[in-house]
C-alpha atoms as a PDB file:
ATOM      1  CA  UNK A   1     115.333  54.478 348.817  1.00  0.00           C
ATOM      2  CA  UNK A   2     114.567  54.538 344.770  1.00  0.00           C
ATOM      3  CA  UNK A   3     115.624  51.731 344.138  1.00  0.00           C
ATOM      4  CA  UNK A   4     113.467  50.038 347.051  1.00  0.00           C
ATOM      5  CA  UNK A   5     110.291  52.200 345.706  1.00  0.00           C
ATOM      6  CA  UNK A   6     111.108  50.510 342.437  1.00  0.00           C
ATOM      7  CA  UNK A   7     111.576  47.074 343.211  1.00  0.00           C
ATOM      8  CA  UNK A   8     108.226  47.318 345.869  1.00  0.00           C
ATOM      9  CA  UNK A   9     106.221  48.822 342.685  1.00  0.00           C
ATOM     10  CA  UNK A  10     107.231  45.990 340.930  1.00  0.00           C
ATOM     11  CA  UNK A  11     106.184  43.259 342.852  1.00  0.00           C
ATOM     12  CA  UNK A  12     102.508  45.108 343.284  1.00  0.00           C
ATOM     13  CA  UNK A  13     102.326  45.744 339.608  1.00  0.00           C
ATOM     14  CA  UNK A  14     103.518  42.087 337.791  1.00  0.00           C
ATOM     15  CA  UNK A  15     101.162  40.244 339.716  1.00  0.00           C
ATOM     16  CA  UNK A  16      98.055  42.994 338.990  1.00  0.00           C
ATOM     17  CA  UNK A  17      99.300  42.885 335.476  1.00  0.00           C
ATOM     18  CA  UNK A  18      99.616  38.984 335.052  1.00  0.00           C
ATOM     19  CA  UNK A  19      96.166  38.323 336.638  1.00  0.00           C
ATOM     20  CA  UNK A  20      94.532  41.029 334.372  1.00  0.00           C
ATOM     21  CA  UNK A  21      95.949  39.031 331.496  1.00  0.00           C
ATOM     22  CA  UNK A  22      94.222  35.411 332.783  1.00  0.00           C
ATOM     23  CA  UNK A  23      90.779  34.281 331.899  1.00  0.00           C
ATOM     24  CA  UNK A  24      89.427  32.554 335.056  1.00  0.00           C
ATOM     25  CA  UNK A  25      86.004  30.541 334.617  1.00  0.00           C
ATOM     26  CA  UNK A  26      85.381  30.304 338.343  1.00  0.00           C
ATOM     27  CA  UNK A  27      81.646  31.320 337.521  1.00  0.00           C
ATOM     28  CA  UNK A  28      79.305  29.296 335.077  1.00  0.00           C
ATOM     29  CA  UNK A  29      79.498  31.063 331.644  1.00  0.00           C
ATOM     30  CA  UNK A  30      75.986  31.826 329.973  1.00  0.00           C
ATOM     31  CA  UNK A  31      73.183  29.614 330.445  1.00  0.00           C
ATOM     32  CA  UNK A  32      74.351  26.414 328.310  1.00  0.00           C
ATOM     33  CA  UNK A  33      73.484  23.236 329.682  1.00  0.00           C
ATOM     34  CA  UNK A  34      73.152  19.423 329.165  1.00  0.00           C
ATOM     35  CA  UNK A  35      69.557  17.888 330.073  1.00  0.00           C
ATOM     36  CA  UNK A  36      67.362  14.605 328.992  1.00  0.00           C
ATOM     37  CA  UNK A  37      65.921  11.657 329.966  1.00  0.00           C
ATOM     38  CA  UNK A  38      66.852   7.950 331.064  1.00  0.00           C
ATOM     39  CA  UNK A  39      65.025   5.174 330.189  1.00  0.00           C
ATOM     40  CA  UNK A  40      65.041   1.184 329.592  1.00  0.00           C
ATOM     41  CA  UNK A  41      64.539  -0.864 326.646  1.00  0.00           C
ATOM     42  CA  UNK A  42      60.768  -0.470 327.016  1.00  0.00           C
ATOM     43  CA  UNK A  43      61.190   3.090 326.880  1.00  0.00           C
ATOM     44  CA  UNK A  44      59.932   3.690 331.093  1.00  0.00           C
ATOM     45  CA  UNK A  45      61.308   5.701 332.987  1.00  0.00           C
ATOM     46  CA  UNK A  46      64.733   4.898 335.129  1.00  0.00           C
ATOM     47  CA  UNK A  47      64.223   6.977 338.369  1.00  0.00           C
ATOM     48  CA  UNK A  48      67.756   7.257 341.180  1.00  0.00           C
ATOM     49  CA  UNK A  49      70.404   6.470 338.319  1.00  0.00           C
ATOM     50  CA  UNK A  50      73.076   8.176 339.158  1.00  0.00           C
ATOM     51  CA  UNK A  51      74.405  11.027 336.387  1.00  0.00           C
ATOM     52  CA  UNK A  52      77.899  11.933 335.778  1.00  0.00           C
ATOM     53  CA  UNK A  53      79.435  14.676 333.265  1.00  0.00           C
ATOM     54  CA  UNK A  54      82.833  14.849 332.934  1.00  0.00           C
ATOM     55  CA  UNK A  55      84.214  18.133 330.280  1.00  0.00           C
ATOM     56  CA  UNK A  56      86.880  16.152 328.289  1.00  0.00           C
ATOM     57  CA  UNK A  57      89.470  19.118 327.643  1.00  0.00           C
ATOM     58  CA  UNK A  58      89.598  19.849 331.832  1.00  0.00           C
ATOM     59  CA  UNK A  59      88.451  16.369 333.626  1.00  0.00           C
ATOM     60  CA  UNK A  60      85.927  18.709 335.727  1.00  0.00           C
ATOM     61  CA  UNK A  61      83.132  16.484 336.243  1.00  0.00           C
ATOM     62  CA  UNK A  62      79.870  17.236 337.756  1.00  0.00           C
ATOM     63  CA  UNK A  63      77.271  14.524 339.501  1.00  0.00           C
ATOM     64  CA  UNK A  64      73.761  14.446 339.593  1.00  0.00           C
ATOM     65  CA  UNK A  65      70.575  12.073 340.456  1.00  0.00           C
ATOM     66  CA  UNK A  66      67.216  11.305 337.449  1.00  0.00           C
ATOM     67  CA  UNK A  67      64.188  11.960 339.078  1.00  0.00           C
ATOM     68  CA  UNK A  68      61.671   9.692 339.217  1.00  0.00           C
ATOM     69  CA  UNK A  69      60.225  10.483 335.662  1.00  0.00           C
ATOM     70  CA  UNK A  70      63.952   9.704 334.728  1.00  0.00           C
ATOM     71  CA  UNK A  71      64.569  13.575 334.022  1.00  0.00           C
ATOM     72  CA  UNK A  72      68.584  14.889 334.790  1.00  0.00           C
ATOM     73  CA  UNK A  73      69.701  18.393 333.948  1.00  0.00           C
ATOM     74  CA  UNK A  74      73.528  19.975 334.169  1.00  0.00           C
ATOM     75  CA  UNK A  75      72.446  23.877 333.952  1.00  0.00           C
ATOM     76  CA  UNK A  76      75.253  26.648 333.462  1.00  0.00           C
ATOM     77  CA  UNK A  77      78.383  24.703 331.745  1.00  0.00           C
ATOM     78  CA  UNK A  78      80.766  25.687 329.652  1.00  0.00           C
ATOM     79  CA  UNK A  79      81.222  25.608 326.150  1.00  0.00           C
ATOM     80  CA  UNK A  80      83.087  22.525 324.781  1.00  0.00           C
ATOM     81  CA  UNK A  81      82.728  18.731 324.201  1.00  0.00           C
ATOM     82  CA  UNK A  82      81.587  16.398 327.213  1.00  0.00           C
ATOM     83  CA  UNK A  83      80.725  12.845 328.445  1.00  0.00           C
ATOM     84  CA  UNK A  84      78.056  11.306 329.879  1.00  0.00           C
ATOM     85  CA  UNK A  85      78.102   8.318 332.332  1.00  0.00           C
ATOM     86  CA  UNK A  86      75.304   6.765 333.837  1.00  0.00           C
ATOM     87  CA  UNK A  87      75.116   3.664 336.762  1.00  0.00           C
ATOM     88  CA  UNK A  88      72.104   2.050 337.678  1.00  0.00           C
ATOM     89  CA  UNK A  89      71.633  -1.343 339.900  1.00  0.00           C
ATOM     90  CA  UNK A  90      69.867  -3.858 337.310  1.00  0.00           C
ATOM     91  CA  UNK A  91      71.755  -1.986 334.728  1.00  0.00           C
ATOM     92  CA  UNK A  92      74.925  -1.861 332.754  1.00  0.00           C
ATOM     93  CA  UNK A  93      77.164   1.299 332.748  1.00  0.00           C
ATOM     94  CA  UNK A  94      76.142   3.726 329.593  1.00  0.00           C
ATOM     95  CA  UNK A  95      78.892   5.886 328.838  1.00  0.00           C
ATOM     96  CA  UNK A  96      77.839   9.106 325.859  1.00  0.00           C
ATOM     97  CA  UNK A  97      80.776  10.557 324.315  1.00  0.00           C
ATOM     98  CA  UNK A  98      80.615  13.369 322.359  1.00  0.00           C
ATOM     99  CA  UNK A  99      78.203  15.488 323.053  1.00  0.00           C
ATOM    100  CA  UNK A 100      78.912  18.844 322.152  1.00  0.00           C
ATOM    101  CA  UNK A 101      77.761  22.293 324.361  1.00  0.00           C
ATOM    102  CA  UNK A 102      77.477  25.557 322.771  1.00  0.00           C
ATOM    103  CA  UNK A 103      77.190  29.248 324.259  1.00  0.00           C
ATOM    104  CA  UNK A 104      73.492  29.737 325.356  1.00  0.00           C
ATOM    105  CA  UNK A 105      72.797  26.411 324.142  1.00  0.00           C
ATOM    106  CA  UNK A 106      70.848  23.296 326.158  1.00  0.00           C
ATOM    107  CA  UNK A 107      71.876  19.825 324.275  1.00  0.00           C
ATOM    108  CA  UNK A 108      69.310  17.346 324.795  1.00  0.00           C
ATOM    109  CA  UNK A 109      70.649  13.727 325.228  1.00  0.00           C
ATOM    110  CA  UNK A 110      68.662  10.565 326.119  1.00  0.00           C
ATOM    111  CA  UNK A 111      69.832   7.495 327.352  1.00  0.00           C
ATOM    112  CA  UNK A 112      68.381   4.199 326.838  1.00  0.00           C
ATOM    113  CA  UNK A 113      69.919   1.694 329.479  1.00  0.00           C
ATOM    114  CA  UNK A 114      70.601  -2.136 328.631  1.00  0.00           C
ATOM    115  CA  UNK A 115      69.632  -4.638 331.458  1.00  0.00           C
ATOM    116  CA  UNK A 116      72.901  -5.877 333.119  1.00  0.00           C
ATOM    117  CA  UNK A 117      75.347  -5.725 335.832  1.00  0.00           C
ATOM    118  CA  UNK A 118      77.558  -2.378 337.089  1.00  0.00           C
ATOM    119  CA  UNK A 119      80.393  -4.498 335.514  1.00  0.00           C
ATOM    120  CA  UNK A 120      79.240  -4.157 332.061  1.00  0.00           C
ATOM    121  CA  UNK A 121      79.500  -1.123 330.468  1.00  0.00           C
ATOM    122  CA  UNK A 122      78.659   0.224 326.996  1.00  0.00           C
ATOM    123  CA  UNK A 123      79.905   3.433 325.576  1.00  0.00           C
ATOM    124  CA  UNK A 124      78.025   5.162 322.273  1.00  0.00           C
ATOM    125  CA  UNK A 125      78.551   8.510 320.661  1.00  0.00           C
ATOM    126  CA  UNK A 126      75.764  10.966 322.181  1.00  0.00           C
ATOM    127  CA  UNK A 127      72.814  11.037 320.089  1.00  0.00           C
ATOM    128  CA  UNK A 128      71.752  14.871 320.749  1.00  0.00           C
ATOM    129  CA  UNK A 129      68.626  16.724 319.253  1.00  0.00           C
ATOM    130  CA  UNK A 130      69.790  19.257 316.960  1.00  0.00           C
ATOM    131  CA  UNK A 131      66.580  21.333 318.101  1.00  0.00           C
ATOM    132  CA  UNK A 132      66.375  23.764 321.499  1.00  0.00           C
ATOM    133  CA  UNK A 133      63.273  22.048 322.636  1.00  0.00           C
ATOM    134  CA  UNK A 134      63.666  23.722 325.704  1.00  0.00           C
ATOM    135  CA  UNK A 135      63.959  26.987 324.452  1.00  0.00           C
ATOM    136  CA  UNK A 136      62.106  29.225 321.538  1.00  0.00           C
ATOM    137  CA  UNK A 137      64.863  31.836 321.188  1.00  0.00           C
ATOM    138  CA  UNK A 138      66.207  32.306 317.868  1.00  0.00           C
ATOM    139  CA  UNK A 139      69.660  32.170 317.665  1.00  0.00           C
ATOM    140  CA  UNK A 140      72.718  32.050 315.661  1.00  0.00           C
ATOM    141  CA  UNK A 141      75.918  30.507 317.397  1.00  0.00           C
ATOM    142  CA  UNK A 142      79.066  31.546 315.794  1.00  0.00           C
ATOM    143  CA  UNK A 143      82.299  28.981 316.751  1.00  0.00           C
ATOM    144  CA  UNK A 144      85.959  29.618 317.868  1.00  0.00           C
ATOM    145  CA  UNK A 145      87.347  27.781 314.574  1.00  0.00           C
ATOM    146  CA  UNK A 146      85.116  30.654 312.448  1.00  0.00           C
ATOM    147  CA  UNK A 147      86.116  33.436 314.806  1.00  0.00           C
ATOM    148  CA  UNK A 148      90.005  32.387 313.509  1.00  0.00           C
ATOM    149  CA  UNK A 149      89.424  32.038 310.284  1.00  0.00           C
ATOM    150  CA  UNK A 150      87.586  34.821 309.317  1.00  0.00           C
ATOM    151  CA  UNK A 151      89.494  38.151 307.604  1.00  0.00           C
ATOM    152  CA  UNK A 152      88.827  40.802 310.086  1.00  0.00           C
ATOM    153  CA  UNK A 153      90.642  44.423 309.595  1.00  0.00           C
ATOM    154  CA  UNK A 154      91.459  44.929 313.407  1.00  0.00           C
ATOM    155  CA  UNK A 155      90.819  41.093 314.864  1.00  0.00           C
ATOM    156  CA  UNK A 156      87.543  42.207 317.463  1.00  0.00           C
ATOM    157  CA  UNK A 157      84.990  39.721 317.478  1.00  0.00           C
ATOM    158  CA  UNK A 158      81.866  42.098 317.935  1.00  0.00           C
ATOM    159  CA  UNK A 159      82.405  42.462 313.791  1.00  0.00           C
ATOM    160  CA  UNK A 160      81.359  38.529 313.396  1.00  0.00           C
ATOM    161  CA  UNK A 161      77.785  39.947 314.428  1.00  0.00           C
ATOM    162  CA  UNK A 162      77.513  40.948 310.818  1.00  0.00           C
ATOM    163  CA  UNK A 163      77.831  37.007 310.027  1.00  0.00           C
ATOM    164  CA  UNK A 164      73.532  36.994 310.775  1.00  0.00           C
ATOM    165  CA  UNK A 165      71.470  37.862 308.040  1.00  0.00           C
ATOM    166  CA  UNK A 166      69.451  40.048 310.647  1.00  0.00           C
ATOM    167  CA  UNK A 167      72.066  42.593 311.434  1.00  0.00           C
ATOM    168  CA  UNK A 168      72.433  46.009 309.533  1.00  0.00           C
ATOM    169  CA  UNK A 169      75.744  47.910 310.726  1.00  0.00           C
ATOM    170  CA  UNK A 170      75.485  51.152 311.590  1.00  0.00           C
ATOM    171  CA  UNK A 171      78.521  53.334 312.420  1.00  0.00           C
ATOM    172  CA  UNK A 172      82.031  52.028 312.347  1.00  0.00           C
ATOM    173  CA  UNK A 173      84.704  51.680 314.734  1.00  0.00           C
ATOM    174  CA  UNK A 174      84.192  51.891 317.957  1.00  0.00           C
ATOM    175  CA  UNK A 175      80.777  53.921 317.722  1.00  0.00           C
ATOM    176  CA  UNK A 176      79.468  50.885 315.761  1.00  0.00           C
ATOM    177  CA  UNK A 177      76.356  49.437 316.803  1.00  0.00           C
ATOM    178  CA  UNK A 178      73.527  46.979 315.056  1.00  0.00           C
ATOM    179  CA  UNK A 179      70.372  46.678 314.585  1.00  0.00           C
ATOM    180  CA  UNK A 180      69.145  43.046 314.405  1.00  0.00           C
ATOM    181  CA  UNK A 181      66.117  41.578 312.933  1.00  0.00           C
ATOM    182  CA  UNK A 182      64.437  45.013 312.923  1.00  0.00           C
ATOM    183  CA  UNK A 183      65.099  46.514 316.327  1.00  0.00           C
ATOM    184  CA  UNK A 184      66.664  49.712 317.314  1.00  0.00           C
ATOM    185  CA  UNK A 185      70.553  50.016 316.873  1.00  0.00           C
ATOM    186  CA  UNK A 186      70.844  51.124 320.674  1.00  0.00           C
ATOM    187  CA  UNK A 187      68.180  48.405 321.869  1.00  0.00           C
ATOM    188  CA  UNK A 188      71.102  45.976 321.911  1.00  0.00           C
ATOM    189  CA  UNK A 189      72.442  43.822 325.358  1.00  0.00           C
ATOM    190  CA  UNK A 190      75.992  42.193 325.868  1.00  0.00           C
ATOM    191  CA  UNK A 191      77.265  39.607 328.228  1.00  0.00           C
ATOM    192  CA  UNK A 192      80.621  38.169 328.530  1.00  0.00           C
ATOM    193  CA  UNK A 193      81.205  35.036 330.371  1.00  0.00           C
ATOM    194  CA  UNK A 194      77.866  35.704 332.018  1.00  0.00           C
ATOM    195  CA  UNK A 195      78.279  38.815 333.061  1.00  0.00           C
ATOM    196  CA  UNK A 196      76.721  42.178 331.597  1.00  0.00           C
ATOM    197  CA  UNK A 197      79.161  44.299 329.027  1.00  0.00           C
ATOM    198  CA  UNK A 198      77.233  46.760 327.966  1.00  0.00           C
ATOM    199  CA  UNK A 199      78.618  50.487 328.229  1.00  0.00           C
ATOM    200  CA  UNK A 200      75.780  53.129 329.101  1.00  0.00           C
ATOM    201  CA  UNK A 201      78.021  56.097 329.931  1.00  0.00           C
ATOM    202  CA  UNK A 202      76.864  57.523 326.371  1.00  0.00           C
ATOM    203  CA  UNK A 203      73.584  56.584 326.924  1.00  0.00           C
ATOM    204  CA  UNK A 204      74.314  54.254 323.630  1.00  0.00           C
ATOM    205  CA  UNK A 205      74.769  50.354 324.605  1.00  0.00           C
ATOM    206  CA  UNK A 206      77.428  49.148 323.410  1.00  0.00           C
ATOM    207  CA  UNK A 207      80.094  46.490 324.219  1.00  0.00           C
ATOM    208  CA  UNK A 208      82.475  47.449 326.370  1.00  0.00           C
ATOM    209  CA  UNK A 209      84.641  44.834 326.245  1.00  0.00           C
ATOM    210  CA  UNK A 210      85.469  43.210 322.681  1.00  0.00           C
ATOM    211  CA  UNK A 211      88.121  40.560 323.633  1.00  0.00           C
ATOM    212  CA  UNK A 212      90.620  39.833 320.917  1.00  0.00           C
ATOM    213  CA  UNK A 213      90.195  37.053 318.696  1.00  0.00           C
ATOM    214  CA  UNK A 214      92.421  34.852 320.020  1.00  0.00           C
ATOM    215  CA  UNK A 215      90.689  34.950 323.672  1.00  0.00           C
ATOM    216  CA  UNK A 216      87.442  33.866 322.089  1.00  0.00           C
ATOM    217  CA  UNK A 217      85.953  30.621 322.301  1.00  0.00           C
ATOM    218  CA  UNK A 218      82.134  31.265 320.781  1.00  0.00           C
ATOM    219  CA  UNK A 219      79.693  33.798 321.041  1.00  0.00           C
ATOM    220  CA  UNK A 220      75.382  33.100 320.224  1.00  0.00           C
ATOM    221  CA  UNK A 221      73.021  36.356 318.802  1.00  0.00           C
ATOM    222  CA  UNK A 222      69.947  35.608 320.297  1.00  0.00           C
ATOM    223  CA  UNK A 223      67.305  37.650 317.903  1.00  0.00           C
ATOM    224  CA  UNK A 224      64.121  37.134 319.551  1.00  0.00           C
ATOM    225  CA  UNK A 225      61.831  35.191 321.910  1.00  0.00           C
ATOM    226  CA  UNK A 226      65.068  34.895 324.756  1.00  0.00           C
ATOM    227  CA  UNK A 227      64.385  33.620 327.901  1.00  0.00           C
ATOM    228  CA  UNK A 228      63.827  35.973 330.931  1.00  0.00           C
ATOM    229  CA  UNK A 229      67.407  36.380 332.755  1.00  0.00           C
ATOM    230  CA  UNK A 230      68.534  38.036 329.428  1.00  0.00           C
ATOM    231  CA  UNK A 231      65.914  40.861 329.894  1.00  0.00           C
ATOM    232  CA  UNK A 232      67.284  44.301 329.235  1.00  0.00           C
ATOM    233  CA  UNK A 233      66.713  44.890 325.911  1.00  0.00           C
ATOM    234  CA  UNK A 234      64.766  45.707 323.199  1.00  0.00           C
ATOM    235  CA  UNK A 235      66.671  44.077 320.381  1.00  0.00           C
ATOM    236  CA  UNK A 236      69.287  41.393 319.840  1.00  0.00           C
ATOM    237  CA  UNK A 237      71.592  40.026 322.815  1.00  0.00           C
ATOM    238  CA  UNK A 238      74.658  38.894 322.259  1.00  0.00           C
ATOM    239  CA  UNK A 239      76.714  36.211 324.381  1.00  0.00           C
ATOM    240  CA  UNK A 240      80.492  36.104 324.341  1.00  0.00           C
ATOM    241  CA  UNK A 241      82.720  32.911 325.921  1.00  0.00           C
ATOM    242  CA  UNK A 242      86.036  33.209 326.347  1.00  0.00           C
ATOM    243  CA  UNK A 243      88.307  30.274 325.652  1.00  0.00           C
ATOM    244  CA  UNK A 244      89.701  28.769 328.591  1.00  0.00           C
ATOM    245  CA  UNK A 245      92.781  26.828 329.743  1.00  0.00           C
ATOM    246  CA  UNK A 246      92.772  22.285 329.538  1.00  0.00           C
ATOM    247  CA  UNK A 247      94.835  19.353 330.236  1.00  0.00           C
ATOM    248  CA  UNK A 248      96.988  20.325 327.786  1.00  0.00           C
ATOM    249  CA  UNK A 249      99.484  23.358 327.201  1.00  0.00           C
ATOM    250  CA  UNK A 250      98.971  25.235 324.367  1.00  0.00           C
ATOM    251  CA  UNK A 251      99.799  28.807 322.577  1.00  0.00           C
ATOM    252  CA  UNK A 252     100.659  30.611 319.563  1.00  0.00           C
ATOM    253  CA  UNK A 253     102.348  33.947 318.707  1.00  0.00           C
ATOM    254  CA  UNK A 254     100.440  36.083 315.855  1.00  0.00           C
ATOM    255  CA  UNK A 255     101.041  39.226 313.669  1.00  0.00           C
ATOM    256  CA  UNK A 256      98.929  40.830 311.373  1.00  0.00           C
ATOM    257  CA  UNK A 257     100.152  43.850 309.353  1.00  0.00           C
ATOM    258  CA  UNK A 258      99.250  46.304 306.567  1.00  0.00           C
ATOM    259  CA  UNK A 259     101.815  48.205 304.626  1.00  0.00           C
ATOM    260  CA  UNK A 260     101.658  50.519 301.884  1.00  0.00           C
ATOM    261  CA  UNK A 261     104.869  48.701 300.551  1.00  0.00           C
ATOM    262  CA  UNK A 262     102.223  45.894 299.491  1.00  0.00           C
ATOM    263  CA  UNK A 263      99.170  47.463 298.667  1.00  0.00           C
ATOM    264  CA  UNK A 264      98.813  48.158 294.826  1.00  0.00           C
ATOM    265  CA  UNK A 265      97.734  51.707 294.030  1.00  0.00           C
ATOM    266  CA  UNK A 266      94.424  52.819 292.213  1.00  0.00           C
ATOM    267  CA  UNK A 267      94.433  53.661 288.300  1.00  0.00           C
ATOM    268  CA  UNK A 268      94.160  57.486 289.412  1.00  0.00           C
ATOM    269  CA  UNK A 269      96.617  57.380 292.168  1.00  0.00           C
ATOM    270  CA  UNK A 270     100.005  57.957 291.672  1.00  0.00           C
ATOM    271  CA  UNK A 271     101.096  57.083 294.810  1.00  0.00           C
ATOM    272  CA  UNK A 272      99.976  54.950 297.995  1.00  0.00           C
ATOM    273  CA  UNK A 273      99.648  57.133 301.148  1.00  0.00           C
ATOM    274  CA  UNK A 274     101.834  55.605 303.588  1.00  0.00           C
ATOM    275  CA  UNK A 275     100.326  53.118 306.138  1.00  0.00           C
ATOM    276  CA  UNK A 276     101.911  51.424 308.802  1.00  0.00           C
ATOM    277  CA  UNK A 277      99.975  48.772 310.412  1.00  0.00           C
ATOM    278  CA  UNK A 278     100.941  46.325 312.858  1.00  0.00           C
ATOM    279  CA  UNK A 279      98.952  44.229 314.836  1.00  0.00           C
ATOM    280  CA  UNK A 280     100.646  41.716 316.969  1.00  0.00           C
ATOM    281  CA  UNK A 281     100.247  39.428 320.425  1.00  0.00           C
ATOM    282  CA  UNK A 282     100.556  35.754 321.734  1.00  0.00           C
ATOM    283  CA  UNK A 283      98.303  33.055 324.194  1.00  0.00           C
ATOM    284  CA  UNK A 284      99.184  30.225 326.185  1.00  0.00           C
ATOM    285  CA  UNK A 285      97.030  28.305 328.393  1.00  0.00           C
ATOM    286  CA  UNK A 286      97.482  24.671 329.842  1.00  0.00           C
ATOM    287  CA  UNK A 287      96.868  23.217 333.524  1.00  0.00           C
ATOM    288  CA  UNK A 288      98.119  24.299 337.174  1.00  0.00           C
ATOM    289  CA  UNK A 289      96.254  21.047 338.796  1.00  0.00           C
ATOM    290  CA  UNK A 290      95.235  18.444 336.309  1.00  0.00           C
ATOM    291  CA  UNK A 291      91.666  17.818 336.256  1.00  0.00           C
ATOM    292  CA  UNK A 292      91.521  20.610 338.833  1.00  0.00           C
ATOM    293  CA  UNK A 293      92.550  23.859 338.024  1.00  0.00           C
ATOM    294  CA  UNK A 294      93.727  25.460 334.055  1.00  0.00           C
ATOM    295  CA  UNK A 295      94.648  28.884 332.938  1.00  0.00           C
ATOM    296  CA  UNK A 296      94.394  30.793 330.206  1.00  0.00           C
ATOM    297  CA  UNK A 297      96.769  34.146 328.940  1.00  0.00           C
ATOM    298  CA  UNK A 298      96.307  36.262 325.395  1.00  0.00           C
ATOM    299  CA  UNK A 299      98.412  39.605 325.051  1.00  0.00           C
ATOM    300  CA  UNK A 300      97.256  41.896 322.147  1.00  0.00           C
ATOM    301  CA  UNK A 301      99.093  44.808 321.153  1.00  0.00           C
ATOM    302  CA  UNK A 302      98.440  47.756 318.225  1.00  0.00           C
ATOM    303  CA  UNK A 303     100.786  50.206 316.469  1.00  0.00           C
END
């Protein structure tokens, strides 16, 4: 009767445990988008083309119609690097590569269409404004290849807030919080993968979830002037993505340690006080459906 107890808790339990462990983007993460204009060689507008964005690392792709004023938007995406494809009768195929999306971020793109057939086509690397025209926020986005490479004492993300010349620390551990560009240290907002983190049970906001770095793709500080849906706060708000899964498979395995063993001791010390420090985990991600469907695992562990 044990032993059936056992073997029922354990098919319960793996399943709740592995799909803790995955990071699922089945919802739009932050408000980062792809918008602009179409137009011909006489710079008018080109109304009914039809819009496709495709995110190179999945193959999701996403349709839309230009307006008549030639206008196209592709609201809540995720982070990462996408392409642009537009068809228009009269018109040859214009195909933007590289166009990169960050957290909380709208990249602007025009296209300018060449007259021609559908069986012409013409691919260019996106031309994107480097300015948030479509947003006065001031923000600061910090990437996943910084996240990685930056020395952090217990790998947690929330530290890289410090990267902002805004932010004054106060506290440390996990009663840390920050006050940016003047506000209140407790006048601070955090969302992860679009959806609120913040911890009130102290009646001090702060983030209740600080993924490891390994599960992080990019997070932006927004300091001021933020749009509307990011009420809430009085200061700074921070948005967190998650990395997610691609076409590919792909992982590592990771240890960080501290021992006493290799520290040197101080001119007055005569010994190091021990210190045992091991921080330690793995990731692995790739597809389940190929253009379809991905995945994404990170295990963290402390001793």
């Amino acid at each position: 009767m044990k032993e059936r107890a056992l073997v029922l808790l354990r098919l319960i339990v793996f399943p709740v445990w592995l799909l803790a462990g995955l990071t699922v983007h089945s919802l739009p993460a932050q408000d980062s988008g792809v918008s602009g204009r179409i137009l011909d060689s006489s710079r008018a507008a080109v109304g009914r083309a039809k819009v496709t964005l495709t995110r190179v690392d999945t193959g999701e792709r996403r349709q839309t119609i230009s307006n008549k004023e030639g206008y196209y938007a592709f609201p809540l995406l995720l982070p990462g690097k996408y392409q642009l494809r537009v068809e228009k009768e009269g018109f040859a195929i214009e195909t933007e590569t590289g166009i990169s999306v960050e957290t909380a971020s709208i990249s602007t793109v025009e296209i300018k269409l060449s007259v021609g057939s559908l069986s012409q086509s013409i691919s260019v690397t996106a031309n994107q404004s480097p300015l948030q025209v479509g947003s006065s926020a001031i923000a600061h986005v910090v990437e996943n290849q910084a996240i990685e490479g930056l020395p952090l004492i217990d790998r947690r993300s929330e530290q890289l807030i410090r990267l902002n010349g805004f932010v004054v620390e106060n506290g440390a551990g996990s009663s840390t919080t920050f006050a940016v560009a003047g506000g209140r240290g407790n006048n601070a907002n955090y969302y992860v993968d679009g959806g609120n983190a913040q911890n009130m049970s102290l009646g001090v906001p702060q983030l209740v979830f600080d993924p490891p770095v390994e599960a992080m793709q990019e997070f932006n500080i927004a300091l001021s002037d933020y749009s509307a849906e990011l009420g809430r706060s009085g200061g700074s708000v921070t948005q967190i993505t998650t990395r997610s899964g691609s076409n590919r498979f792909h992982g590592s395995v990771y240890e960080y340690f501290r021992n006493d063993v290799l520290d040197t001791r101080t001119f007055f010390s005569p010994t190091n006080p021990t210190l045992r420090y091991n921080l330690f985990g793995g990731s692995f991600g790739g597809p389940i459906r190929k253009d379809k469907t991905q995945f994404f695992f990170n295990y963290e562990g402390r001793r």
